[in-house]
C-alpha atoms as a PDB file:
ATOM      1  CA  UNK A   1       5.365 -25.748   2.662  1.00  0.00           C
ATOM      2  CA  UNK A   2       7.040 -25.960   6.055  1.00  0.00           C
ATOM      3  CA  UNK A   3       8.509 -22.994   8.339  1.00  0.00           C
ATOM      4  CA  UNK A   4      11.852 -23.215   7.808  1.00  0.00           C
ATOM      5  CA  UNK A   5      14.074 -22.015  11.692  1.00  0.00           C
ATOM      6  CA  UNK A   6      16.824 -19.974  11.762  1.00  0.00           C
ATOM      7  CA  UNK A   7      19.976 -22.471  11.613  1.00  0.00           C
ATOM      8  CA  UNK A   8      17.692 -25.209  10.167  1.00  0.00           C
ATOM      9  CA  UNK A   9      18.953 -27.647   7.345  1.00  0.00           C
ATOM     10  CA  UNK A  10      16.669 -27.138   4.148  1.00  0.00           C
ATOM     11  CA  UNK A  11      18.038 -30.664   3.102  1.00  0.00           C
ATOM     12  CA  UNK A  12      15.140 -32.861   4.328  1.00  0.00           C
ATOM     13  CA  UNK A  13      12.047 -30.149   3.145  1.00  0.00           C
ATOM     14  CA  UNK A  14      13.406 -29.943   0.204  1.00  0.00           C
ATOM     15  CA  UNK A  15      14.518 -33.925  -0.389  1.00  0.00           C
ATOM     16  CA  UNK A  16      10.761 -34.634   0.192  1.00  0.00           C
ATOM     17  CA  UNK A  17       9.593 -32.117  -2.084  1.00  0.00           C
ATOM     18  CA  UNK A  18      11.643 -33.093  -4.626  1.00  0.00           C
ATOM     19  CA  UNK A  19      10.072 -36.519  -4.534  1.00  0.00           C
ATOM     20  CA  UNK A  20       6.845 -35.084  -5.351  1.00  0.00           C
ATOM     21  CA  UNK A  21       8.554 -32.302  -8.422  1.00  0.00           C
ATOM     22  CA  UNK A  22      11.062 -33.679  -9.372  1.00  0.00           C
ATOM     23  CA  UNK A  23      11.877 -31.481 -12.317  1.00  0.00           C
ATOM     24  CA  UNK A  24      10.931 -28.298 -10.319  1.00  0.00           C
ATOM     25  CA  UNK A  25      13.436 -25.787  -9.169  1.00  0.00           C
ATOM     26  CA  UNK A  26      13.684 -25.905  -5.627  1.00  0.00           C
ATOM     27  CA  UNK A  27      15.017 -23.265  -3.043  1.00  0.00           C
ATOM     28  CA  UNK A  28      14.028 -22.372   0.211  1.00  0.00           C
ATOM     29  CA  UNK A  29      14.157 -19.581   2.242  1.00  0.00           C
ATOM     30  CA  UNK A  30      13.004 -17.630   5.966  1.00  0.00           C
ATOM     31  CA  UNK A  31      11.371 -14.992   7.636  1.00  0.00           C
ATOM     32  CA  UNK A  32      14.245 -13.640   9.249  1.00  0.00           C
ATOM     33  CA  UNK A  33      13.636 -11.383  12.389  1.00  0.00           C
ATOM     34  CA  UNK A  34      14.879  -8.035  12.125  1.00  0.00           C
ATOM     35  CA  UNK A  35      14.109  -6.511  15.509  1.00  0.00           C
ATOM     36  CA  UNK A  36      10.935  -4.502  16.423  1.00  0.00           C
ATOM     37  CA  UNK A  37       9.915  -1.052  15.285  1.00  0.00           C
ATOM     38  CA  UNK A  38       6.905   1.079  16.280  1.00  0.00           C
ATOM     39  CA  UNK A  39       3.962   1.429  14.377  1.00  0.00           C
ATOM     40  CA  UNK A  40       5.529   4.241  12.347  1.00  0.00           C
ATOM     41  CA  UNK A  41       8.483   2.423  11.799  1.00  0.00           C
ATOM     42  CA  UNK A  42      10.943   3.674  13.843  1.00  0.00           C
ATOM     43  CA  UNK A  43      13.287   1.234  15.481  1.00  0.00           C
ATOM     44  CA  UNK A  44      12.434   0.281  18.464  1.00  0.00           C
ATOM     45  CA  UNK A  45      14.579  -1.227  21.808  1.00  0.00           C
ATOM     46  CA  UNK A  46      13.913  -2.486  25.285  1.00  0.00           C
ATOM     47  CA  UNK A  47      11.075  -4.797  24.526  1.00  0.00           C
ATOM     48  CA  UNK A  48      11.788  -7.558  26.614  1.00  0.00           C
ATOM     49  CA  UNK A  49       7.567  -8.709  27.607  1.00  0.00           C
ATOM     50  CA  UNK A  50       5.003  -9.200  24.624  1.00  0.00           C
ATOM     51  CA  UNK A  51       0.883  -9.978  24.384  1.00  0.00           C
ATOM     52  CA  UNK A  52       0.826 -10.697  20.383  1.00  0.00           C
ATOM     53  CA  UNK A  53      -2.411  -9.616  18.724  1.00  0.00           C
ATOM     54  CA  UNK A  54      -2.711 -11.029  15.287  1.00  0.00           C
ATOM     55  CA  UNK A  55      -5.064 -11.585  12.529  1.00  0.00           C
ATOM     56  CA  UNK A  56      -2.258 -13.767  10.533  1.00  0.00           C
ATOM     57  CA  UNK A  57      -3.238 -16.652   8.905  1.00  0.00           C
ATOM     58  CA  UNK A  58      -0.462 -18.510  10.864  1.00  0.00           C
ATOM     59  CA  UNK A  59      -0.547 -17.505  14.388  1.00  0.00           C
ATOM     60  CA  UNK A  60       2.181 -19.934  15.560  1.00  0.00           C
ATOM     61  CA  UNK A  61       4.307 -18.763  13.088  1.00  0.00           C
ATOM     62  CA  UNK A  62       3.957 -15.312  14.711  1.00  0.00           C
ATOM     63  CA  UNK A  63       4.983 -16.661  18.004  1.00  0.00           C
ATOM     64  CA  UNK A  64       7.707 -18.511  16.942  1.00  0.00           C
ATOM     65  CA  UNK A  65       9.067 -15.137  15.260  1.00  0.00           C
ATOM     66  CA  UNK A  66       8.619 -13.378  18.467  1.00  0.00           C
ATOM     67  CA  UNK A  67      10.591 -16.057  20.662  1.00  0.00           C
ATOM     68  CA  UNK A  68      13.110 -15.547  17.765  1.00  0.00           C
ATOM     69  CA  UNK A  69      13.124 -12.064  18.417  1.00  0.00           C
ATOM     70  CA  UNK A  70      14.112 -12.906  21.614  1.00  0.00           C
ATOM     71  CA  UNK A  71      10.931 -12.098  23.710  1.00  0.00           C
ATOM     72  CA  UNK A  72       8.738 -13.409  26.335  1.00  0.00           C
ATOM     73  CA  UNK A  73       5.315 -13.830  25.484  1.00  0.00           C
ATOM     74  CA  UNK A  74       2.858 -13.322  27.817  1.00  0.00           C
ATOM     75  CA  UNK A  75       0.021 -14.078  25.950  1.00  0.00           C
ATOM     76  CA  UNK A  76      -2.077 -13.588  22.488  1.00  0.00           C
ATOM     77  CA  UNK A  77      -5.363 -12.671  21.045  1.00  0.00           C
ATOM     78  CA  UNK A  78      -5.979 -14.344  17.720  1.00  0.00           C
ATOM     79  CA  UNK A  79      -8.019 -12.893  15.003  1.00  0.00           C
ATOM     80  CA  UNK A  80      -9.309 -14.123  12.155  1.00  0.00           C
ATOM     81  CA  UNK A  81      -7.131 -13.742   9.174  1.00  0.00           C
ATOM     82  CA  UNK A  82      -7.308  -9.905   7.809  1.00  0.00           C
ATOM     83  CA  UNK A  83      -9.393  -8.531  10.211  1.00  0.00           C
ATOM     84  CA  UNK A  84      -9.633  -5.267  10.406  1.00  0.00           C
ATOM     85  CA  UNK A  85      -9.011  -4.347  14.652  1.00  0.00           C
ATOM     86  CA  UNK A  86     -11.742  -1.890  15.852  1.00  0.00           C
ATOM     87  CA  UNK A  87     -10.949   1.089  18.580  1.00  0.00           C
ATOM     88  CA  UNK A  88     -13.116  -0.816  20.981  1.00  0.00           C
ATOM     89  CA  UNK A  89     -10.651  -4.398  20.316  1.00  0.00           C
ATOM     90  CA  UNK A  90      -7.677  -1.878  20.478  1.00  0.00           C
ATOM     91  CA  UNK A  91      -8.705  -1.026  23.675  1.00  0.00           C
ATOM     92  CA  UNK A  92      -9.302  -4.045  25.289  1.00  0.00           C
ATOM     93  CA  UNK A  93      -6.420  -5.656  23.897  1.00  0.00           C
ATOM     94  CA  UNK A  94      -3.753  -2.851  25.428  1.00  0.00           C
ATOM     95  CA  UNK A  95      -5.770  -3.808  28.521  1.00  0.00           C
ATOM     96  CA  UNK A  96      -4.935  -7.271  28.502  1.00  0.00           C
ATOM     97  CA  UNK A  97      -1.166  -6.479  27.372  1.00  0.00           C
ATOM     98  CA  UNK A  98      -0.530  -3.748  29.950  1.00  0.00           C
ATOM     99  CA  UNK A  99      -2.213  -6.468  32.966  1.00  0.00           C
ATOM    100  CA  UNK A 100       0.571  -9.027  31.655  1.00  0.00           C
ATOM    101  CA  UNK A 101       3.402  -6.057  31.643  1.00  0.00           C
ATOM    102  CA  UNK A 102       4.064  -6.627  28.231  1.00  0.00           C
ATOM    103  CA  UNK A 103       4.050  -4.597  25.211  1.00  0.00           C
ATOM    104  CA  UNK A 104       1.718  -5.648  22.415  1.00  0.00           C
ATOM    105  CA  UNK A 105       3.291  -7.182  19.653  1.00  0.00           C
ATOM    106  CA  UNK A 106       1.772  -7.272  16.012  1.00  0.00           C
ATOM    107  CA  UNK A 107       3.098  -8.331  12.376  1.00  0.00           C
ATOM    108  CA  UNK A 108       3.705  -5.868   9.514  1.00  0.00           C
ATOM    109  CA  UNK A 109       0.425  -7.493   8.044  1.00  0.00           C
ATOM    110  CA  UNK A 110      -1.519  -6.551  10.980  1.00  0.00           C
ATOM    111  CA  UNK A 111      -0.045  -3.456  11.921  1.00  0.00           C
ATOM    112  CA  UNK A 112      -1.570  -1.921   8.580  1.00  0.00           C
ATOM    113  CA  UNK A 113      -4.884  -2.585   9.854  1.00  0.00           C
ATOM    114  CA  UNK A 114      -4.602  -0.593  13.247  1.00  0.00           C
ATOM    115  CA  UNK A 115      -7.105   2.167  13.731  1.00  0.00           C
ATOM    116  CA  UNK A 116      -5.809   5.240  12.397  1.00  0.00           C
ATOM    117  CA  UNK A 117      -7.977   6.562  14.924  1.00  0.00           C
ATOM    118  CA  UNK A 118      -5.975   5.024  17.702  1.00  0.00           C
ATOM    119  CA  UNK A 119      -2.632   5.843  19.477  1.00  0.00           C
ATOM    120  CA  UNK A 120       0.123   3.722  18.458  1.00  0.00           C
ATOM    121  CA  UNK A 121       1.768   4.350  22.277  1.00  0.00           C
ATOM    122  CA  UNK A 122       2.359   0.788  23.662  1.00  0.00           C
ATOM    123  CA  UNK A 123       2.826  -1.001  20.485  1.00  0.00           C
ATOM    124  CA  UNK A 124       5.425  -2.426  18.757  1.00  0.00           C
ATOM    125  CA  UNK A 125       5.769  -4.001  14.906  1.00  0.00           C
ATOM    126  CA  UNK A 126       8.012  -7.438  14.750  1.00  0.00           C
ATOM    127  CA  UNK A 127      10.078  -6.418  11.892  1.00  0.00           C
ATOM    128  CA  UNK A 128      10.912  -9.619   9.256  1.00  0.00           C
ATOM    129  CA  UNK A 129      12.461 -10.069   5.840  1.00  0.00           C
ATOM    130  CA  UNK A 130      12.720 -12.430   3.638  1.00  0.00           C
ATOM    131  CA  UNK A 131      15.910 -14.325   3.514  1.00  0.00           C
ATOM    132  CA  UNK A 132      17.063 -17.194   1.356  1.00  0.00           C
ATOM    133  CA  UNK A 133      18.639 -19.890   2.670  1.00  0.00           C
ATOM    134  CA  UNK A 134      19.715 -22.096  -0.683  1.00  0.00           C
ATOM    135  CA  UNK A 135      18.841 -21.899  -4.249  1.00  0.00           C
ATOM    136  CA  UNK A 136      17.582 -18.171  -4.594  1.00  0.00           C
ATOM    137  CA  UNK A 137      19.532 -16.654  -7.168  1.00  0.00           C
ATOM    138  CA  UNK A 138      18.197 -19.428  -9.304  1.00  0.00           C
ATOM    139  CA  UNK A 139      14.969 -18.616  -8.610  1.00  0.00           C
ATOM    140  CA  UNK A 140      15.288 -14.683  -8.844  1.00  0.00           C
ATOM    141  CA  UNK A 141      17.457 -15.482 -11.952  1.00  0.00           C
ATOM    142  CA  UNK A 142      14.243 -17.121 -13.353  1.00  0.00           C
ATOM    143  CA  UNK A 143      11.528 -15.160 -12.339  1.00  0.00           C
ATOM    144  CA  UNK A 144      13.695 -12.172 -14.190  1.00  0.00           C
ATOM    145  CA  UNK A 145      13.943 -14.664 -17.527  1.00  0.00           C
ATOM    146  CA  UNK A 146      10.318 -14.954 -17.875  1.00  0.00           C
ATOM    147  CA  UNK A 147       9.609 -11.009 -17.579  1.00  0.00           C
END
């Protein structure tokens, strides 16, 4: 429904949804930033500069996860959602990044769709998980009822 920002009061997304359901069980919850990792997954540290290259359906959202993160972003290169990067993309895209001094930034979704043919050198993974904020042990507690 709506991005929900670290801090941010559920209160009003969920008063207005429960206009429209008002019988439903409501919760909300976040993409919480964990830090970055490498493409193998390997924590990763002294990121300070990103170019995000993404193939997300919500490319903002990205953005707003990497300014989360705490990182300047020098630029992006958006993809349609799920596409699959190329060596020849790969390449120009660590071009662009390495021009801005910055490393280049993708989500978990995208980084699964890197060329296994390609280095992962000069790449980093913004590492999320899902948080809730209000309302999700009544939803897990549900979800487990109807199994």
């Amino acid at each position: 429904m709506s991005r929900l920002g670290p801090n941010e009061d559920p209160a009003p997304i969920l008063g207005e949804a429960k206009r429209f359901a008002p019988a439903a069980l409501l919760a909300a919850a976040r993409h919480r930033v964990r830090g970055l990792r490498t493409l193998a997954g390997e924590p990763l540290e002294g990121v300070a500069r990103a170019w995000i290259l993404t193939a997300t359906g919500n490319p903002g959202a990205v953005e707003k996860s990497a300014r989360e993160a705490g990182l300047d972003v020098a630029g992006r290169s958006i993809f349609r959602d799920h596409h699959w990067f190329g060596a020849a993309e790969v390449a120009r895209e660590r071009r662009r990044a390495e021009a801005a001094r910055a490393t280049l930034l993708l989500t978990a979704k995208d980084a699964v769709r890197w060329p296994r043919t390609e280095s992962p050198q000069g790449a980093a993974v913004l590492a999320v998980e899902w948080e809730w904020v209000c309302g999700g042990p009544d939803v897990e507690a549900r979800v487990v009822e109807g199994l």
